[in-house]
N, C-alpha and C. Protein backbone atom coordinates (compact mmCIF):
# COMPACT_ATOMS: atom_id res chain seq x y z
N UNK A 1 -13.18 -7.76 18.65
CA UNK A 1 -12.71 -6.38 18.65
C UNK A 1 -11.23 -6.35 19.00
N UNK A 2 -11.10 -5.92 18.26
CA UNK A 2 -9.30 -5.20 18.64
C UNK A 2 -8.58 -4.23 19.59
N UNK A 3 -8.03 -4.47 20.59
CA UNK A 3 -7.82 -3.20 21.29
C UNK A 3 -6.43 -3.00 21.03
N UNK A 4 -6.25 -2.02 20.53
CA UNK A 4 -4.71 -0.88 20.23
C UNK A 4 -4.04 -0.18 21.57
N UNK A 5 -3.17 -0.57 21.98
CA UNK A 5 -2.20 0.87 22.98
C UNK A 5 -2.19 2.07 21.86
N UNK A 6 -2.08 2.79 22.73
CA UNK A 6 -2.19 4.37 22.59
C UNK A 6 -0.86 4.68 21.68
N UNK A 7 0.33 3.79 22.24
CA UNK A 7 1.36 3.69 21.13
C UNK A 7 1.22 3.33 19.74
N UNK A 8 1.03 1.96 19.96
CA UNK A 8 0.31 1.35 18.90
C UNK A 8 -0.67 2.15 17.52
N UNK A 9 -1.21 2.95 18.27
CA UNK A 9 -2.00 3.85 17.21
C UNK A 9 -1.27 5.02 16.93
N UNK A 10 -0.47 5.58 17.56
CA UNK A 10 0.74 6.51 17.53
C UNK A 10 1.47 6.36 16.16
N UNK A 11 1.95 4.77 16.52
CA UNK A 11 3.20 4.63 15.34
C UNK A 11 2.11 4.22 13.68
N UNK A 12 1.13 3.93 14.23
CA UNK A 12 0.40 3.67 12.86
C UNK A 12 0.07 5.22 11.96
N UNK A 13 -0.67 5.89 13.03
CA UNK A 13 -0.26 7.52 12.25
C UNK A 13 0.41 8.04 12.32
N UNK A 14 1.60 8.03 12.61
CA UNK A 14 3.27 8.28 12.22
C UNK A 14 3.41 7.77 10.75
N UNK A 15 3.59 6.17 10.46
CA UNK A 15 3.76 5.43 9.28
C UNK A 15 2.95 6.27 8.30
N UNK A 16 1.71 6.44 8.44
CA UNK A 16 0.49 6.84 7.46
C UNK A 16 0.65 7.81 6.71
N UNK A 17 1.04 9.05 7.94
CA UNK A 17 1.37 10.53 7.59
C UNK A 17 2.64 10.57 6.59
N UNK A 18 3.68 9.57 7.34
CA UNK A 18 4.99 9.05 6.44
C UNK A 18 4.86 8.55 4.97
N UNK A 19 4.03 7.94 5.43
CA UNK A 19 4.26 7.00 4.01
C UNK A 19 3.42 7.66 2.68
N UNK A 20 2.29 8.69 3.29
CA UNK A 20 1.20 9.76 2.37
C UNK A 20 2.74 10.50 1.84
N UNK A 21 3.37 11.00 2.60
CA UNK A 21 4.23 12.46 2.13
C UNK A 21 5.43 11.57 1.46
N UNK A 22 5.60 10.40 1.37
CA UNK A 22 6.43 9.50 0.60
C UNK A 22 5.52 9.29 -0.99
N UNK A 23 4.62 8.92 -0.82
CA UNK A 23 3.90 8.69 -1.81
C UNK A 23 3.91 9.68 -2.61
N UNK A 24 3.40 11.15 -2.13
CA UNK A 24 3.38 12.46 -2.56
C UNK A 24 4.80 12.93 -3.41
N UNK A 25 5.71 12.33 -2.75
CA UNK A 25 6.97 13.22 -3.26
C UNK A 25 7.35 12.28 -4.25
N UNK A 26 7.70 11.05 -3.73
CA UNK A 26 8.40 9.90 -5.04
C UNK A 26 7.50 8.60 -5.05
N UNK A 27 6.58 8.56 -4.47
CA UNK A 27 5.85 7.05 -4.15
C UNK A 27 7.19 5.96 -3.29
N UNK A 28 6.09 5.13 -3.32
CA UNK A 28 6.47 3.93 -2.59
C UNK A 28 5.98 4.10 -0.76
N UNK A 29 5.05 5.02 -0.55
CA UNK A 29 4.89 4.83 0.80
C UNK A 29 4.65 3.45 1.34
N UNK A 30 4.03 2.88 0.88
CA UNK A 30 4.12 1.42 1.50
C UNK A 30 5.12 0.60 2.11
N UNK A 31 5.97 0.75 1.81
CA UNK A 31 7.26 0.77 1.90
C UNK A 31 7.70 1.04 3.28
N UNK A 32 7.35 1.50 3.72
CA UNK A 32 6.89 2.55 5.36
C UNK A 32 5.92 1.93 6.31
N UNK A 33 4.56 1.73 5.59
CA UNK A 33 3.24 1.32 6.06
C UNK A 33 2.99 -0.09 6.59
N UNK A 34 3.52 -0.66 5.44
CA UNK A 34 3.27 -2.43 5.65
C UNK A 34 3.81 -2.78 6.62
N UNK A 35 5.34 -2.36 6.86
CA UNK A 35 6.09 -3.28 7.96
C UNK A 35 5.75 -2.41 9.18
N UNK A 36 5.08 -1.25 9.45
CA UNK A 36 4.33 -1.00 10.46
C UNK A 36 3.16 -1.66 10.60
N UNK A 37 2.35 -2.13 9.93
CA UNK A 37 1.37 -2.73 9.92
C UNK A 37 1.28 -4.19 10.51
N UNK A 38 2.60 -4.55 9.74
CA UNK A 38 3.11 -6.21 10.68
C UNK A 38 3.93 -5.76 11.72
N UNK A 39 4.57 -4.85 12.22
CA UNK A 39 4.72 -5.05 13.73
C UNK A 39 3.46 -4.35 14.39
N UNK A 40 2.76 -3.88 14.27
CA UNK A 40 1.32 -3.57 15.22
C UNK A 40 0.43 -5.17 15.64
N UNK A 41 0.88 -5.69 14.47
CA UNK A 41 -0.65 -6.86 13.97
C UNK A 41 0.19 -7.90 13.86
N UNK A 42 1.21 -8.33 14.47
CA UNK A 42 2.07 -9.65 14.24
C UNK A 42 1.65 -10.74 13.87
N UNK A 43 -0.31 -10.64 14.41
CA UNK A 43 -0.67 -12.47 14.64
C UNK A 43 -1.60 -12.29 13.12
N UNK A 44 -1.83 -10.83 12.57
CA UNK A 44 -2.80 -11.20 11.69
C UNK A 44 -2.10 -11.39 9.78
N UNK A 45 -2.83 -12.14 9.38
CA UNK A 45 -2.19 -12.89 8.21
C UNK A 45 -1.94 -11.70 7.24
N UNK A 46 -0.86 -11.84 6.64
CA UNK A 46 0.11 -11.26 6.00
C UNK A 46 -0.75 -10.71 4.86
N UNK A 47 -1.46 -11.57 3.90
CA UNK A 47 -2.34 -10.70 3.19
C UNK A 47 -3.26 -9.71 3.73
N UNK A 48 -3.61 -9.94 5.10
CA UNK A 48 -4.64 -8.89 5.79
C UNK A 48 -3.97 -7.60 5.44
N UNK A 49 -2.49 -7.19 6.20
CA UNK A 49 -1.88 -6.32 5.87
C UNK A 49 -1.58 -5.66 4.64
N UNK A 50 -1.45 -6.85 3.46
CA UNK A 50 -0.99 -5.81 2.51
C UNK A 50 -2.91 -5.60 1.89
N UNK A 51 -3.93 -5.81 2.17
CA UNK A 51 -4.65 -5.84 1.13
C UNK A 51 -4.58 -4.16 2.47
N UNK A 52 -4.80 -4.35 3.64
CA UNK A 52 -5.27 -2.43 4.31
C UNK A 52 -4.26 -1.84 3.70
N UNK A 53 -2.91 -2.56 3.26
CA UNK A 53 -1.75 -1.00 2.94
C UNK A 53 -2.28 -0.65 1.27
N UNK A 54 -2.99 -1.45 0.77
CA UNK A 54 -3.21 -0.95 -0.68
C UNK A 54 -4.38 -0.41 -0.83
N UNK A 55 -5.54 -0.38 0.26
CA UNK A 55 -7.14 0.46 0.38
C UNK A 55 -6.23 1.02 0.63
N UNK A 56 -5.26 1.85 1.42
CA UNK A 56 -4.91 3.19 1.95
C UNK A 56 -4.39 4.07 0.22
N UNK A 57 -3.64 2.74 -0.53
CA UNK A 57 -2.93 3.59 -1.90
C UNK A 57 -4.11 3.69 -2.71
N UNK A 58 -5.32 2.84 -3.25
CA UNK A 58 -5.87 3.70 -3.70
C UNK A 58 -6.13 4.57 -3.16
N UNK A 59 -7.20 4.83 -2.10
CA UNK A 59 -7.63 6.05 -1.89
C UNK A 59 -6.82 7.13 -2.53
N UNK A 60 -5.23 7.26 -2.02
CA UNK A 60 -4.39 8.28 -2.40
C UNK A 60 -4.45 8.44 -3.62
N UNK A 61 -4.21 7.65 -4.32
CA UNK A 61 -4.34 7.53 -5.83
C UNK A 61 -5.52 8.06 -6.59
N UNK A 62 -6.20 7.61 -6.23
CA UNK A 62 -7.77 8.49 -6.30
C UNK A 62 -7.91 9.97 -5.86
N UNK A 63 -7.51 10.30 -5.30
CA UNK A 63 -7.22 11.63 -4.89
C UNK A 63 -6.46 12.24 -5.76
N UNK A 64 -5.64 11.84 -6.00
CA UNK A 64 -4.08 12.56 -7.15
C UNK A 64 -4.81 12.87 -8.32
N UNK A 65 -5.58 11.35 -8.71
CA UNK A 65 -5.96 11.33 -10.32
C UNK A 65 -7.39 12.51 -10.12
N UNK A 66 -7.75 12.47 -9.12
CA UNK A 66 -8.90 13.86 -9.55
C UNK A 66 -8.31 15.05 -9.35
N UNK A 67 -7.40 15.28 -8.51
CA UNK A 67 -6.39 16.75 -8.18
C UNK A 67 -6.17 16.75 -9.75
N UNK A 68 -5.12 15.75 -10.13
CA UNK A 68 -4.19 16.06 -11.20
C UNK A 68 -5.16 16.23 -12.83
N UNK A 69 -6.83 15.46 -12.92
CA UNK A 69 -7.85 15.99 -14.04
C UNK A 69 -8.62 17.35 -14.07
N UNK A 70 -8.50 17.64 -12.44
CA UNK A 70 -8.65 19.00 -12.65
C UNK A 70 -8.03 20.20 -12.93
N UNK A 71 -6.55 20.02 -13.37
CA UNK A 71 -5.67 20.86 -13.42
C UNK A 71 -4.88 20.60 -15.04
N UNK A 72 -5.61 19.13 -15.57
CA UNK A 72 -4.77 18.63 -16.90
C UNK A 72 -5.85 17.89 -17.58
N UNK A 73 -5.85 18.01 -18.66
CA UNK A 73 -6.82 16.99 -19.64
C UNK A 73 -5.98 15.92 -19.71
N UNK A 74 -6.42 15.45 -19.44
CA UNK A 74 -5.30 13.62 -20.00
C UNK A 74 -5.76 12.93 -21.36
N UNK A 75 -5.35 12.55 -21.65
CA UNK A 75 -5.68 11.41 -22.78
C UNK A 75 -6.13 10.11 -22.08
N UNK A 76 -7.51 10.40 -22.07
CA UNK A 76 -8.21 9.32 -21.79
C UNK A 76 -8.02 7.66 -22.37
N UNK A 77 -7.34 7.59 -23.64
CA UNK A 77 -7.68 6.69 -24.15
C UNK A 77 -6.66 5.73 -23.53
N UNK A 78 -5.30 6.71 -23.66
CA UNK A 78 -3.72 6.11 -23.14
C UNK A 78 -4.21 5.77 -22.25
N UNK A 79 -4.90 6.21 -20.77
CA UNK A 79 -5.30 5.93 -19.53
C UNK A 79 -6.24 4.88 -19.20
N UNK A 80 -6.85 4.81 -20.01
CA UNK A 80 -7.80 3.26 -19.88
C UNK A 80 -6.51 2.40 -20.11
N UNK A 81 -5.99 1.91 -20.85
CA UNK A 81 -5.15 1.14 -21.93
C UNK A 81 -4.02 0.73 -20.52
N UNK A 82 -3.66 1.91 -19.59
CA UNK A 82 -2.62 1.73 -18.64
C UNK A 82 -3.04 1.42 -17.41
N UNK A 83 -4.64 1.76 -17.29
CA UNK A 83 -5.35 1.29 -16.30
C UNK A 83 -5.47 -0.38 -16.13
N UNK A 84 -6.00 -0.98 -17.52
CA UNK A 84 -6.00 -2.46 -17.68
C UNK A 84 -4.53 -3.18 -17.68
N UNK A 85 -3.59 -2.72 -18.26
CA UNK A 85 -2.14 -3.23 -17.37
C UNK A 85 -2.11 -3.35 -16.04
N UNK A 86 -1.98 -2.12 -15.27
CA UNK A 86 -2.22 -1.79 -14.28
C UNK A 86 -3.14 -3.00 -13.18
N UNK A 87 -4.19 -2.99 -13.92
CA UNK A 87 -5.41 -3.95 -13.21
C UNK A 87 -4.97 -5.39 -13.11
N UNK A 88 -4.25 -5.89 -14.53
CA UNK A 88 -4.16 -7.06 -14.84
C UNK A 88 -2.66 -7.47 -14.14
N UNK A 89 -2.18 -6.91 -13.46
CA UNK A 89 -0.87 -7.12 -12.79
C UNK A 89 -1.23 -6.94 -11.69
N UNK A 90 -1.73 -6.17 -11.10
CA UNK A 90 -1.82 -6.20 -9.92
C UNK A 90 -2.88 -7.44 -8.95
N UNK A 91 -3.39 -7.82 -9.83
CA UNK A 91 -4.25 -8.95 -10.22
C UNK A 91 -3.18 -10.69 -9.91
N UNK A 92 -2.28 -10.43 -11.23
CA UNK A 92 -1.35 -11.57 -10.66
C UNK A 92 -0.89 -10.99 -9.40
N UNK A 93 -0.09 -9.82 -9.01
CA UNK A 93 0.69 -9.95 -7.77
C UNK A 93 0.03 -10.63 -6.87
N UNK A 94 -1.46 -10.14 -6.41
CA UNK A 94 -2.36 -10.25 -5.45
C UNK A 94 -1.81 -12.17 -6.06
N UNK A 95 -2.14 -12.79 -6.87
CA UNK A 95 -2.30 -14.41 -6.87
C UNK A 95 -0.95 -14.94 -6.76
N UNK A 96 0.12 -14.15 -7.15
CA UNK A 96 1.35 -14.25 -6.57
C UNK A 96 1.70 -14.27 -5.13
N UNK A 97 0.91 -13.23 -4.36
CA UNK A 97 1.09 -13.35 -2.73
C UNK A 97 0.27 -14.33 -1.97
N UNK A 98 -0.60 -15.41 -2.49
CA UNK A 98 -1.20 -16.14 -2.30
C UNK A 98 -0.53 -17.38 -2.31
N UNK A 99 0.06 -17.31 -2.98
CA UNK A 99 0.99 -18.32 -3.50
C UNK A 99 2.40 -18.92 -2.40
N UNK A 100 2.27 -17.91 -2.21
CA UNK A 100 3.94 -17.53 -1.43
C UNK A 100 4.01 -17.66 0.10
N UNK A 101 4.13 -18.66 0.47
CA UNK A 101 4.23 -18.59 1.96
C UNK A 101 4.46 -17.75 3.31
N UNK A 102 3.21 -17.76 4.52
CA UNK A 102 3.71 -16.60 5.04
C UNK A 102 5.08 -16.44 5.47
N UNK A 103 5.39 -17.99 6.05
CA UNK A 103 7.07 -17.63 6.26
C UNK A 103 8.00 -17.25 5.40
N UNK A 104 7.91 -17.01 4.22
CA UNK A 104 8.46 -16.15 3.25
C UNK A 104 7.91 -15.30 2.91
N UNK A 105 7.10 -14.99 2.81
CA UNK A 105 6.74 -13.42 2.75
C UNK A 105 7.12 -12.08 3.53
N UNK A 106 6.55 -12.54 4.89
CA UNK A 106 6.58 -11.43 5.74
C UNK A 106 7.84 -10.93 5.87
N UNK A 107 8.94 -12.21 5.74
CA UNK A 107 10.83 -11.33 5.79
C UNK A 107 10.92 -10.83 4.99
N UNK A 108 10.50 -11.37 3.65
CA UNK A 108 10.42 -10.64 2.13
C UNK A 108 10.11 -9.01 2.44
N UNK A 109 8.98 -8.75 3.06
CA UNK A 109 8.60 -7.23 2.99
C UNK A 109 9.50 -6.87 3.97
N UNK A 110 9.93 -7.52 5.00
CA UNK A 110 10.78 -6.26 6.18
C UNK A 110 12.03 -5.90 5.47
N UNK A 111 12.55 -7.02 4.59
CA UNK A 111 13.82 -6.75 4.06
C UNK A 111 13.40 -6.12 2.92
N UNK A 112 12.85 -6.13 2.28
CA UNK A 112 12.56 -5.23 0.55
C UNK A 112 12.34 -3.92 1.38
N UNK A 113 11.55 -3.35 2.64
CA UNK A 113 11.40 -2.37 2.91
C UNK A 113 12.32 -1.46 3.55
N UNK A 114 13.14 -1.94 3.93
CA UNK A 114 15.01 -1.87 5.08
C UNK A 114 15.30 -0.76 3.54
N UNK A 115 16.07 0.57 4.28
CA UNK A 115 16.59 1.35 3.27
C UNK A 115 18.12 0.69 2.65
């Protein structure tokens, strides 16, 4: 079991709330999330983090795409077609971050995430 300071859980729903109303306006909340996620969780492995910061983007994502079908017919067909891109890349990234050492990684995200 994990025990969190009261801070600790503070700055995580700080990031969350941040990084939702980032997502909302232009995306990229993650951007926000992850490198809160590795300073909360320093010791836990680098994929741990990004696979919780991307359950948090679907969900959001999932949310949008039913907000945004109830308000628009889409073209289903285009949307499968961009879904399997979509799938099939995110697919390599995930075997791309596998790949990639944690000692290069984790600076990778603090600095890609630095405004």
């Amino acid at each position: 079991m994990i025990e969190l300071s009261t801070a600790a859980v503070i700055l995580l729903l700080i990031a969350a709330f941040a990084a939702g109303w980032i997502d909302a306006v232009s995306g990229g909340g993650g951007l926000v999330q992850l490198p809160a996620l590795l300073l909360v969780f320093p010791h836990s492995a680098t994929l741990t983090a990004m696979g919780t910061n991307k359950t948090s983007s679907i969900i959001g994502t999932s949310v949008a795409v039913r907000t945004y079908t109830r308000a628009h017919r889409p073209d289903w067909s285009l949307a499968r077609r961009i879904m399997a891109v979509a799938f099939i890349a995110s697919g390599l990234g995930s075997f791309a971050a596998t790949r990639i050492s944690t000692e290069l990684l984790r600076p990778a995200i603090v600095v890609v995430a630095q405004p």
